[in-house]
Protein backbone atom coordinates (compact mmCIF):
# COMPACT_ATOMS: atom_id res chain seq x y z
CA UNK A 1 0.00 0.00 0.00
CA UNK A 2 2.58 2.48 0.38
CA UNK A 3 3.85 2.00 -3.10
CA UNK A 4 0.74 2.44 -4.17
CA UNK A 5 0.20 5.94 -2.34
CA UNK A 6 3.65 6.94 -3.68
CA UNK A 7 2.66 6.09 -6.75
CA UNK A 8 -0.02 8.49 -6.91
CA UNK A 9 1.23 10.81 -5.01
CA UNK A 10 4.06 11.45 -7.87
CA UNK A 11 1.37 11.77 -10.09
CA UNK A 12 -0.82 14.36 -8.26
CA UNK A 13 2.78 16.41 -8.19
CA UNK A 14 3.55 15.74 -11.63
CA UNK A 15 -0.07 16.63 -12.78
CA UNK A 16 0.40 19.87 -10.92
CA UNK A 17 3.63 20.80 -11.49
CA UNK A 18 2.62 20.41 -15.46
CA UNK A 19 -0.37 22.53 -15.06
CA UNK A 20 1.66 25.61 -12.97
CA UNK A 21 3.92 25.39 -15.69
CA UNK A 22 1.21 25.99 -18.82
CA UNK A 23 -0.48 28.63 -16.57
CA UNK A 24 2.93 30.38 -16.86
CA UNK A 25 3.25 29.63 -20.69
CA UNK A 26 6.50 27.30 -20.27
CA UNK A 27 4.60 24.53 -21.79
CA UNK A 28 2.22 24.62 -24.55
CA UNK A 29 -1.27 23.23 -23.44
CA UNK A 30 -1.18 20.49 -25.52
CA UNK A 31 1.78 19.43 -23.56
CA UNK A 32 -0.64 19.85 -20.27
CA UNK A 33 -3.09 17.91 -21.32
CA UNK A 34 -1.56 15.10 -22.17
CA UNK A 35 0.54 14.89 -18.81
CA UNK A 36 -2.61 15.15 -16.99
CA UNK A 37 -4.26 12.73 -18.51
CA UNK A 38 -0.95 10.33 -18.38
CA UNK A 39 -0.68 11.04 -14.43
CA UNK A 40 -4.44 10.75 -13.98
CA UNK A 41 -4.41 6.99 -16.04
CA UNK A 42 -1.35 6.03 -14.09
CA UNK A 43 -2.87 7.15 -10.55
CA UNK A 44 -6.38 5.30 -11.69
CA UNK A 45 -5.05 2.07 -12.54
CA UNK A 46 -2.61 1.91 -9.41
CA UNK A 47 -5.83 2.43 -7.07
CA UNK A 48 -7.83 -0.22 -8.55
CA UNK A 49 -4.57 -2.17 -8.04
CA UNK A 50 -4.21 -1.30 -4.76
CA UNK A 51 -8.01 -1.69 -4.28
CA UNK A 52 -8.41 -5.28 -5.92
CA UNK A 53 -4.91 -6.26 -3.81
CA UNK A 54 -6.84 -4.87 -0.15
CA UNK A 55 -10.16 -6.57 -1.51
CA UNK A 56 -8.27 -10.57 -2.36
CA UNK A 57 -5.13 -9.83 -0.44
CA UNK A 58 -6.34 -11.49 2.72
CA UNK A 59 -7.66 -14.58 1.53
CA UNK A 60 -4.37 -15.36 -0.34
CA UNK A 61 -2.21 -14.88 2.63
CA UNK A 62 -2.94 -18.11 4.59
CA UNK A 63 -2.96 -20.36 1.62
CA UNK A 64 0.62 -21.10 0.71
């Protein structure tokens, strides 16, 4: 889980940093867009990871 939170945690920042940075005309918004939408794909499919591993992780742990 704390992958999983750093994970999207880089990709809130990243997100952000991308969209300060078009605000201030350093990047074209084309450019912001498309990071958004990377970080925001990134961040979704981590938390369903991290949701489906929390939702099946405890069953798995006592079978070995």
């Amino acid at each position: 889980m704390a992958a999983a939170f750093w994970i999207v945690s880089a990709a809130v920042g990243i997100a952000v940093l991308s969209a300060i940075l078009a605000i201030w005309q350093f990047t074209g918004t084309d450019a912001l867009w498309r990071s958004v939408a990377t970080c925001a794909v990134v961040a979704a499919g981590v938390l369903a990871f991290a949701w489906l591993n929390m939702l099946f992780g405890e069953d798995w742990e006592g079978q070995e």
